[in-house]
Each structure stands twice: as structure tokens, then as C-alpha cells.
Protein backbone atom coordinates (compact mmCIF):
# COMPACT_ATOMS: atom_id res chain seq x y z
CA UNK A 1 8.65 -41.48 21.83
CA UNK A 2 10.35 -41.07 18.58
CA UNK A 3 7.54 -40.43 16.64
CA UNK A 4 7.12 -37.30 18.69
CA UNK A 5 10.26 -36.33 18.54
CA UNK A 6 10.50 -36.63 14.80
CA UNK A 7 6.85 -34.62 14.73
CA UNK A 8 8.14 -32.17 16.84
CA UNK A 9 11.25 -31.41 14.41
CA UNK A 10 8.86 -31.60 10.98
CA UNK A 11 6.91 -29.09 12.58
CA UNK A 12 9.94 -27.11 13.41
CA UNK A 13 11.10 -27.11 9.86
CA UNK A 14 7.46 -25.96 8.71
CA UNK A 15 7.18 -23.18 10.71
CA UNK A 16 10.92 -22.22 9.49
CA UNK A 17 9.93 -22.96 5.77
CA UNK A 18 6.62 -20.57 6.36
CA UNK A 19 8.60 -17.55 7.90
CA UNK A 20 10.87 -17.97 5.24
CA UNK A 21 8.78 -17.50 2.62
CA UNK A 22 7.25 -15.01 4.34
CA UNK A 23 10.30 -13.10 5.05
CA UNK A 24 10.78 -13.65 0.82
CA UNK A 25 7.39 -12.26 0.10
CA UNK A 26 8.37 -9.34 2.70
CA UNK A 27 11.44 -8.58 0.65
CA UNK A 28 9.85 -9.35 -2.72
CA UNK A 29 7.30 -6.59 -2.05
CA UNK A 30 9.80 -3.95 -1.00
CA UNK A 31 11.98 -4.31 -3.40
CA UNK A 32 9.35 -4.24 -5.95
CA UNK A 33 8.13 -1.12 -4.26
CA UNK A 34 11.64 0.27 -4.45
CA UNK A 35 12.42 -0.25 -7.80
CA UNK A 36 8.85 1.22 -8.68
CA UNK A 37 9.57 4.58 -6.88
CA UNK A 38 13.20 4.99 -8.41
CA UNK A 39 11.88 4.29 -12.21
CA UNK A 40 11.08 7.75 -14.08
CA UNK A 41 7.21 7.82 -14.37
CA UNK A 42 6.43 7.10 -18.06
């Protein structure tokens, strides 16, 4: 029963740990998008 329990939370924490890095590459993306549109074209 514990051994389910602790599966249950690991894959918990994965699925956290994936959206968060997700949510980074999300953000990573836009901001390098933003910071591309506000630089004067060379």
C-alpha cells in the first residue's frame, strides 16, 4: 500500500516538474520574442 502511495506522489512531482519546465520554455520563448521585437533592426 505504500509503495503506491509513494508512486502516486513521484508521479505527482513529475508531472509538476514537466509543466514547469514547460511553463519555463513558454516564458523563455516570449520573452525572447519580446526582446527581439523591441531591438532596432540592424
Amino acid at each position: 500500500m505504500k509503495s503506491a502511495t509513494w508512486a502516486a506522489i513521484i508521479i505527482a512531482v513529475n508531472d509538476i516538474w514537466s509543466l514547469a519546465a514547460l511553463a519555463l520554455l513558454i516564458v523563455g520563448e516570449i520573452t525572447l520574442a519580446y526582446l527581439n521585437a523591441k531591438k532596432p533592426k540592424r
